[in-house]
PDB file of N, CA and C in Angstrom:
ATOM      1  N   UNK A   1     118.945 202.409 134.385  1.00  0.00           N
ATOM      2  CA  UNK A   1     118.374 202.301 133.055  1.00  0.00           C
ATOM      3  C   UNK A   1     116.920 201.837 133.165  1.00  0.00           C
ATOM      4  N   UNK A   2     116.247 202.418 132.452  1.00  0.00           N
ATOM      5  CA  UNK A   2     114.726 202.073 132.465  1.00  0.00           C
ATOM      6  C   UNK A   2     114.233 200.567 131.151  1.00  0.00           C
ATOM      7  N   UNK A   3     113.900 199.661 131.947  1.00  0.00           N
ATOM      8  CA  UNK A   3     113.679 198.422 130.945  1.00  0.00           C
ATOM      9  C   UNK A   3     112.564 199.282 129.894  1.00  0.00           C
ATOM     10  N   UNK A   4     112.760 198.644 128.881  1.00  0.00           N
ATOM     11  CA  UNK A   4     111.738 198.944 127.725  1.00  0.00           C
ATOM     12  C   UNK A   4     109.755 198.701 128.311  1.00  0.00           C
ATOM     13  N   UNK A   5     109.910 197.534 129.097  1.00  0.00           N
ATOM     14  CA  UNK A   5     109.028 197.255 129.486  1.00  0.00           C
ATOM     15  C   UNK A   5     107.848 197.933 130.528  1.00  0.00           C
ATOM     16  N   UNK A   6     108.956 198.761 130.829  1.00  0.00           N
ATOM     17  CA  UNK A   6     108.525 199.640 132.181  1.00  0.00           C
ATOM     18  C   UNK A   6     108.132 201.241 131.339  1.00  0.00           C
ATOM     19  N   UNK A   7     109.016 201.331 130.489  1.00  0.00           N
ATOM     20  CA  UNK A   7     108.612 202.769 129.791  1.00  0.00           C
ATOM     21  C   UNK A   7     107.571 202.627 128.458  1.00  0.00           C
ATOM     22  N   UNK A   8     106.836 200.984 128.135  1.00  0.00           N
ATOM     23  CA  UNK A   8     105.774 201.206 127.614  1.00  0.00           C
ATOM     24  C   UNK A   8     104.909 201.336 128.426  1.00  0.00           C
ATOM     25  N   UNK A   9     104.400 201.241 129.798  1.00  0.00           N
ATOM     26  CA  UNK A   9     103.498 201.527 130.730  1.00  0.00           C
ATOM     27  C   UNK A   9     103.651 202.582 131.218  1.00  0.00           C
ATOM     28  N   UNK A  10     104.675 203.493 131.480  1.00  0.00           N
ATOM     29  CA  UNK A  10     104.846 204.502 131.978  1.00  0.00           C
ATOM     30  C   UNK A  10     103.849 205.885 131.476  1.00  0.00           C
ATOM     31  N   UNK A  11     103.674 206.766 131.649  1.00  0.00           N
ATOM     32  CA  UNK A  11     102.751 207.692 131.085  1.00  0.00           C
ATOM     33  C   UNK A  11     103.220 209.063 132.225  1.00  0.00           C
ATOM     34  N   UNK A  12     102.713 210.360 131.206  1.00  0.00           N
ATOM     35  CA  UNK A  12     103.056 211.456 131.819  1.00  0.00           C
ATOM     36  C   UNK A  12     101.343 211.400 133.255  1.00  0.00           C
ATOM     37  N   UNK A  13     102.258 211.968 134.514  1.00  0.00           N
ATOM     38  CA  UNK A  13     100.478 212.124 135.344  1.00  0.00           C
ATOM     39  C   UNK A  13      99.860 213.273 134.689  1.00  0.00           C
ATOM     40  N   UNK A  14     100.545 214.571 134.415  1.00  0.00           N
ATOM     41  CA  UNK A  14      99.789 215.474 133.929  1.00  0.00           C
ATOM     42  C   UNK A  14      98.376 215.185 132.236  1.00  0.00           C
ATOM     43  N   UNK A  15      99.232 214.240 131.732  1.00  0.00           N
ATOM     44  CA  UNK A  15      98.724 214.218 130.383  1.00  0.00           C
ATOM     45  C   UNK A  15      97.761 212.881 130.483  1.00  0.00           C
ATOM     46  N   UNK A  16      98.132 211.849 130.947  1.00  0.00           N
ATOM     47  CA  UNK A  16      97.504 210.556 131.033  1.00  0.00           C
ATOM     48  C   UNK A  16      95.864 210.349 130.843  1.00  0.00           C
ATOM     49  N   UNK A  17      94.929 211.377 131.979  1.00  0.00           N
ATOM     50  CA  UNK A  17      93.789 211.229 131.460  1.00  0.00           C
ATOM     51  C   UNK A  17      92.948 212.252 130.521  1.00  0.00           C
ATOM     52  N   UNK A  18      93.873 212.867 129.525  1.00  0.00           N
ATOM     53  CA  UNK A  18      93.330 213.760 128.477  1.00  0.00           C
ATOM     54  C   UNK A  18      93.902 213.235 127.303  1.00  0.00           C
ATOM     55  N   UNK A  19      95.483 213.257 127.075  1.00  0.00           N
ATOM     56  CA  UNK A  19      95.472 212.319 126.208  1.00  0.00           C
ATOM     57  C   UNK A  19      96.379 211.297 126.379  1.00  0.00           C
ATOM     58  N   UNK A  20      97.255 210.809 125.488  1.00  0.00           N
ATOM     59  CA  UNK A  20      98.160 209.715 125.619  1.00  0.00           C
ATOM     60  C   UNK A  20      98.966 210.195 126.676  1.00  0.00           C
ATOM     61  N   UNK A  21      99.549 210.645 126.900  1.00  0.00           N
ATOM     62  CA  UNK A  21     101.047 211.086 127.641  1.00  0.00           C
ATOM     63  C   UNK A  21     101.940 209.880 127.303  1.00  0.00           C
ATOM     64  N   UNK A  22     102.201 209.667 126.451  1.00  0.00           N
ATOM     65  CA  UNK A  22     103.450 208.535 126.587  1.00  0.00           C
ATOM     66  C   UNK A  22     104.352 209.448 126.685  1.00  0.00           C
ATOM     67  N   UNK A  23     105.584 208.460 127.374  1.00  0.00           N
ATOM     68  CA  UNK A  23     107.111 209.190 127.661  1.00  0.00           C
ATOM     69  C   UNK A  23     108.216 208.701 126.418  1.00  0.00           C
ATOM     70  N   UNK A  24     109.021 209.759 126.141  1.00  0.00           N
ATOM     71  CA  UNK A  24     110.183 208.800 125.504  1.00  0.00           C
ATOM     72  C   UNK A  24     111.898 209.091 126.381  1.00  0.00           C
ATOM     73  N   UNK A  25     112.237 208.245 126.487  1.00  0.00           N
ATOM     74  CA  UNK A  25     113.458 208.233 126.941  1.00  0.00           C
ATOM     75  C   UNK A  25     114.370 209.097 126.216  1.00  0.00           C
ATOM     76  N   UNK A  26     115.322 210.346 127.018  1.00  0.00           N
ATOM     77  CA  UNK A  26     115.964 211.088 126.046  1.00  0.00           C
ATOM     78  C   UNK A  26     117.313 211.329 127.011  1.00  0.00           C
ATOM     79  N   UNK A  27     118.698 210.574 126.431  1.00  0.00           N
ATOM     80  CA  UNK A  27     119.809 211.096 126.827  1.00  0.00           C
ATOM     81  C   UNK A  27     120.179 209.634 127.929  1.00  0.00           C
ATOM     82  N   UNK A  28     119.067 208.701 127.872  1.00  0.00           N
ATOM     83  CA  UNK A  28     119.363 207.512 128.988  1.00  0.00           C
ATOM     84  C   UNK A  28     118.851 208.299 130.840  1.00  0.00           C
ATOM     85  N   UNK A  29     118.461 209.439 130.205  1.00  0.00           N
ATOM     86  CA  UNK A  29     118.633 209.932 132.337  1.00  0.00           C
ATOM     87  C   UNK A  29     117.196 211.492 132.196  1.00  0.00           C
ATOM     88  N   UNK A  30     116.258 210.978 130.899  1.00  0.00           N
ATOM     89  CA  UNK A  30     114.916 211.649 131.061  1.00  0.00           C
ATOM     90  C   UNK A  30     113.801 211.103 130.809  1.00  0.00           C
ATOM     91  N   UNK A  31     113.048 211.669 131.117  1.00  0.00           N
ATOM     92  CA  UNK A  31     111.700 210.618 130.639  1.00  0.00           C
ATOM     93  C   UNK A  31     110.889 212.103 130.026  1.00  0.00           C
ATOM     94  N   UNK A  32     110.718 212.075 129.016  1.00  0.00           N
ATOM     95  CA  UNK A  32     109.745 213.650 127.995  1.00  0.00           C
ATOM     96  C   UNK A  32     108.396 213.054 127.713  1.00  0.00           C
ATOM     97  N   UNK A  33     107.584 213.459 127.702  1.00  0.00           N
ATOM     98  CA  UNK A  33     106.104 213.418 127.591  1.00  0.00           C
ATOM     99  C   UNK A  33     105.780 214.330 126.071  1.00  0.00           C
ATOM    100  N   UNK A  34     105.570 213.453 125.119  1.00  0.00           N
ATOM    101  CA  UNK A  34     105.621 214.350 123.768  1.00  0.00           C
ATOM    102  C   UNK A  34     103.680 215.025 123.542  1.00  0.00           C
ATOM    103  N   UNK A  35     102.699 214.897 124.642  1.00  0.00           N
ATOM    104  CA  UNK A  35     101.645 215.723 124.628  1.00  0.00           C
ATOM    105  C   UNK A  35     101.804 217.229 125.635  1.00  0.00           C
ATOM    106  N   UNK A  36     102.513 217.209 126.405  1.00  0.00           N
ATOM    107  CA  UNK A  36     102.864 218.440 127.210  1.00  0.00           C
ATOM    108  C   UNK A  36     104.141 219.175 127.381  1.00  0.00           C
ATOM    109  N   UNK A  37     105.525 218.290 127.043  1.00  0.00           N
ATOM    110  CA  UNK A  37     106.717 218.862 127.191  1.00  0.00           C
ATOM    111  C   UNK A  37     107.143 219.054 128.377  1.00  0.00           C
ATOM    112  N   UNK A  38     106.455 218.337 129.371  1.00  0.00           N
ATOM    113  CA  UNK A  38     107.313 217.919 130.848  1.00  0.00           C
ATOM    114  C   UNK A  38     108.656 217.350 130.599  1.00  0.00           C
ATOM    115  N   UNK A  39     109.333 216.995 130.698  1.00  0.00           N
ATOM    116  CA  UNK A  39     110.510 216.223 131.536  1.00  0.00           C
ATOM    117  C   UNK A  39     110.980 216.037 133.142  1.00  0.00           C
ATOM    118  N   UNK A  40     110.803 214.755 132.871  1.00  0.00           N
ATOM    119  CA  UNK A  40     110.595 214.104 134.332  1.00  0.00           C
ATOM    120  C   UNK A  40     112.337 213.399 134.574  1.00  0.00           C
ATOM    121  N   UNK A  41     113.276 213.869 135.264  1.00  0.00           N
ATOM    122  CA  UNK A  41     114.330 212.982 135.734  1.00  0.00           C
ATOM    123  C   UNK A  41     114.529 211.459 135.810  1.00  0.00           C
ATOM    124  N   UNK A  42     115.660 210.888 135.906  1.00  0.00           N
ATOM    125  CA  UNK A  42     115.633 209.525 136.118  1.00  0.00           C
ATOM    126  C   UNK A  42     116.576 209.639 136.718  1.00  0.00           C
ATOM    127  N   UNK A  43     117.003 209.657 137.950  1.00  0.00           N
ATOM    128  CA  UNK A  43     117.868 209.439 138.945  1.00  0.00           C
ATOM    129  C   UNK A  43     117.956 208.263 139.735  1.00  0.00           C
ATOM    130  N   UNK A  44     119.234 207.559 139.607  1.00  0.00           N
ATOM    131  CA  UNK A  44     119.858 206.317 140.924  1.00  0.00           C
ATOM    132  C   UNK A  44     118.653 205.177 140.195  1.00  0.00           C
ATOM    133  N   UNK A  45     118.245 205.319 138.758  1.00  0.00           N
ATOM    134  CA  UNK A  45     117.288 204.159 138.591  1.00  0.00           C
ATOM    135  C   UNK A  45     115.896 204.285 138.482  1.00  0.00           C
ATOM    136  N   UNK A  46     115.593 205.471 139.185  1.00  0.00           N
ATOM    137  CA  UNK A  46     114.018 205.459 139.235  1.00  0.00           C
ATOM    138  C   UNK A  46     113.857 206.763 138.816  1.00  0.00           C
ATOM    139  N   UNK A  47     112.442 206.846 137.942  1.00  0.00           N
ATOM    140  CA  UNK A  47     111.970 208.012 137.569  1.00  0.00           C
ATOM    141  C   UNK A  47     111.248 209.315 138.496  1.00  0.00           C
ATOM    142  N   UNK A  48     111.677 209.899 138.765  1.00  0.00           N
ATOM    143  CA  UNK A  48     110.865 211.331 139.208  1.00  0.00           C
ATOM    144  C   UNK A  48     109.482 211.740 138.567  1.00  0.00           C
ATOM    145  N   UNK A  49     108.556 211.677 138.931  1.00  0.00           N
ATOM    146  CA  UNK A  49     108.017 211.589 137.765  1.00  0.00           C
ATOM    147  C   UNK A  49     105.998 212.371 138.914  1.00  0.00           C
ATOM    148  N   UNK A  50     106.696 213.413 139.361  1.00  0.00           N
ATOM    149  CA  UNK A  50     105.737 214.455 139.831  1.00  0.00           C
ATOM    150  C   UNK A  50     105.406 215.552 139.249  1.00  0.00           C
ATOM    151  N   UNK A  51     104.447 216.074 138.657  1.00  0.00           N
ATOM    152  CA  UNK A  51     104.253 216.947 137.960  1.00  0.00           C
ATOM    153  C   UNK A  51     104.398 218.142 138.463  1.00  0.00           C
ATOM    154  N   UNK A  52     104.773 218.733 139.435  1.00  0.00           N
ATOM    155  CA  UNK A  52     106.018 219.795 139.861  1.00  0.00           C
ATOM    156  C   UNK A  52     107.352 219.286 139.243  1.00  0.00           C
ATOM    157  N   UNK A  53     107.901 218.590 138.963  1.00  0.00           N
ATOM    158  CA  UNK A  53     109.165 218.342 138.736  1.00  0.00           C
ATOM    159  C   UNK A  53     108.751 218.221 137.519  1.00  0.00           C
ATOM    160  N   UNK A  54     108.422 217.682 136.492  1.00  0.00           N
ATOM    161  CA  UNK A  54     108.000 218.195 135.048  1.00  0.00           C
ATOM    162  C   UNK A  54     107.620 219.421 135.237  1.00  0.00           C
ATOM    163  N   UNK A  55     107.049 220.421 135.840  1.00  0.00           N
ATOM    164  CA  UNK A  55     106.908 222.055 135.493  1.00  0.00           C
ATOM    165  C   UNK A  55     108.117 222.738 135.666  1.00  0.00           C
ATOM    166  N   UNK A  56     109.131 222.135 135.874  1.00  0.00           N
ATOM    167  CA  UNK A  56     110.645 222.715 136.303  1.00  0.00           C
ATOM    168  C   UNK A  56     111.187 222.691 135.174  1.00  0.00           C
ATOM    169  N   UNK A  57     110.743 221.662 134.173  1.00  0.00           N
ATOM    170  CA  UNK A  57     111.524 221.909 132.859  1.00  0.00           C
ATOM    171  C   UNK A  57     111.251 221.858 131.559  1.00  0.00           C
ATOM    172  N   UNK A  58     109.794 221.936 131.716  1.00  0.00           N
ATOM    173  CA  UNK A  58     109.053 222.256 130.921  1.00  0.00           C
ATOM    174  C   UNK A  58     109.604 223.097 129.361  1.00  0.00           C
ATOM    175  N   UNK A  59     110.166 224.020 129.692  1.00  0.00           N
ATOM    176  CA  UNK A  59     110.586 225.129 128.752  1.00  0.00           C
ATOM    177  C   UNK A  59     111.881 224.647 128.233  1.00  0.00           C
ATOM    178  N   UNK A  60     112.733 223.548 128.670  1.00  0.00           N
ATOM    179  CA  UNK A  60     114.063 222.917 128.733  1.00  0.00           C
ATOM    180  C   UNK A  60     113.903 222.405 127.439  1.00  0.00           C
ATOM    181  N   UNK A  61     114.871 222.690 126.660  1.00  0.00           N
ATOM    182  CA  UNK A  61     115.300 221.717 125.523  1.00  0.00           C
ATOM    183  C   UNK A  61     115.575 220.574 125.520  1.00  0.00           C
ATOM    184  N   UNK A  62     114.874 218.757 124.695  1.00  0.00           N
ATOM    185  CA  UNK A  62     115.777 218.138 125.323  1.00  0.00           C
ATOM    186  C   UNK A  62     117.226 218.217 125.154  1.00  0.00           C
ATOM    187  N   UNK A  63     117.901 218.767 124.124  1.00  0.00           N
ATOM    188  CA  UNK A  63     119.075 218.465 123.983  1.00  0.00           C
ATOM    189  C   UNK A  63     119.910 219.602 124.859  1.00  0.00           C
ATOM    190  N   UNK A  64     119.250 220.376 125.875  1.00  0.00           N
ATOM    191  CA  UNK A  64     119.662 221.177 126.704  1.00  0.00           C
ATOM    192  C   UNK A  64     119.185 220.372 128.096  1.00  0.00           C
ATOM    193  N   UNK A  65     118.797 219.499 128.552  1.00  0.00           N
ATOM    194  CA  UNK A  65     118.581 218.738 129.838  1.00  0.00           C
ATOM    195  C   UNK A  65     120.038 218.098 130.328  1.00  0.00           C
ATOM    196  N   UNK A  66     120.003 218.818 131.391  1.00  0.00           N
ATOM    197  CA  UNK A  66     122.110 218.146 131.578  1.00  0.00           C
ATOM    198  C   UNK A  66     121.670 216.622 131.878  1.00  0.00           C
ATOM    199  N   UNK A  67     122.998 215.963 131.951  1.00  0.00           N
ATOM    200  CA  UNK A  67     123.572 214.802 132.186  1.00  0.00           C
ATOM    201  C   UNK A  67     124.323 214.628 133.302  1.00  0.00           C
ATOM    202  N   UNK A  68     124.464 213.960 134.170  1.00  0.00           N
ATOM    203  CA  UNK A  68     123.051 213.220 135.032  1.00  0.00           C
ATOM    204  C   UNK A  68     122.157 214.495 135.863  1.00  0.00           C
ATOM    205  N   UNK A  69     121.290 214.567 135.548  1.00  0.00           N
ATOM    206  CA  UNK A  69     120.608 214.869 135.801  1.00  0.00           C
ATOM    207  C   UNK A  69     120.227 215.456 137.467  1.00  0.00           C
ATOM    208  N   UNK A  70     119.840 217.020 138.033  1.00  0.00           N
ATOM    209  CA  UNK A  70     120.265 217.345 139.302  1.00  0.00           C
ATOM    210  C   UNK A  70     119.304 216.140 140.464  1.00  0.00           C
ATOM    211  N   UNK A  71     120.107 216.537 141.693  1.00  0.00           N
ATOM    212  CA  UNK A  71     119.073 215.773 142.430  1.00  0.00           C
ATOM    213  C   UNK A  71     117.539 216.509 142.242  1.00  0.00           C
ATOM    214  N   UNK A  72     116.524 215.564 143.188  1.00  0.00           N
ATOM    215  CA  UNK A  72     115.319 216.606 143.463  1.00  0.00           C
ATOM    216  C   UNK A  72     114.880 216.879 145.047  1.00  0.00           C
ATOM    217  N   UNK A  73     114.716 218.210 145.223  1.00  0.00           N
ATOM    218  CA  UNK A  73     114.617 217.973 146.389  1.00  0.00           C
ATOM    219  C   UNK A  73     113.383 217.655 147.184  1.00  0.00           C
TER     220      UNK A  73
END
């Protein structure tokens, strides 16, 4: 689970220095970036959070992002 504390600092890398990139937590096991529509994994605790792995699901619905979420390789 991601503390509250950790996902107000958190930020998308793609979006961060153009605009906000904040993330919102979706489903307990994503992290979505509401300026680009990445989704970044949260696996075993920690976020994935490479912008190749946001271009993987980019086009993903959140309410179509499975549960738990695949590994990455």
């Amino acid at each position: 689970m991601i503390s509250p504390e950790l996902l107000d600092i958190l930020r998308c890398p793609a979006c961060v220095r153009e605009g906000k990139g904040i993330l919102t937590l979706v489903k307990d096991a994503w992290l979505t970036c509401g300026d680009c529509g990445r989704k970044y994994p949260i696996i075993d605790d920690l976020p994935h959070m490479l912008i190749e792995i946001g271009d993987k699901w980019v086009d993903t619905a959140a309410d179509a992002l499975p549960v738990p979420p695949p590994k990455v390789d």
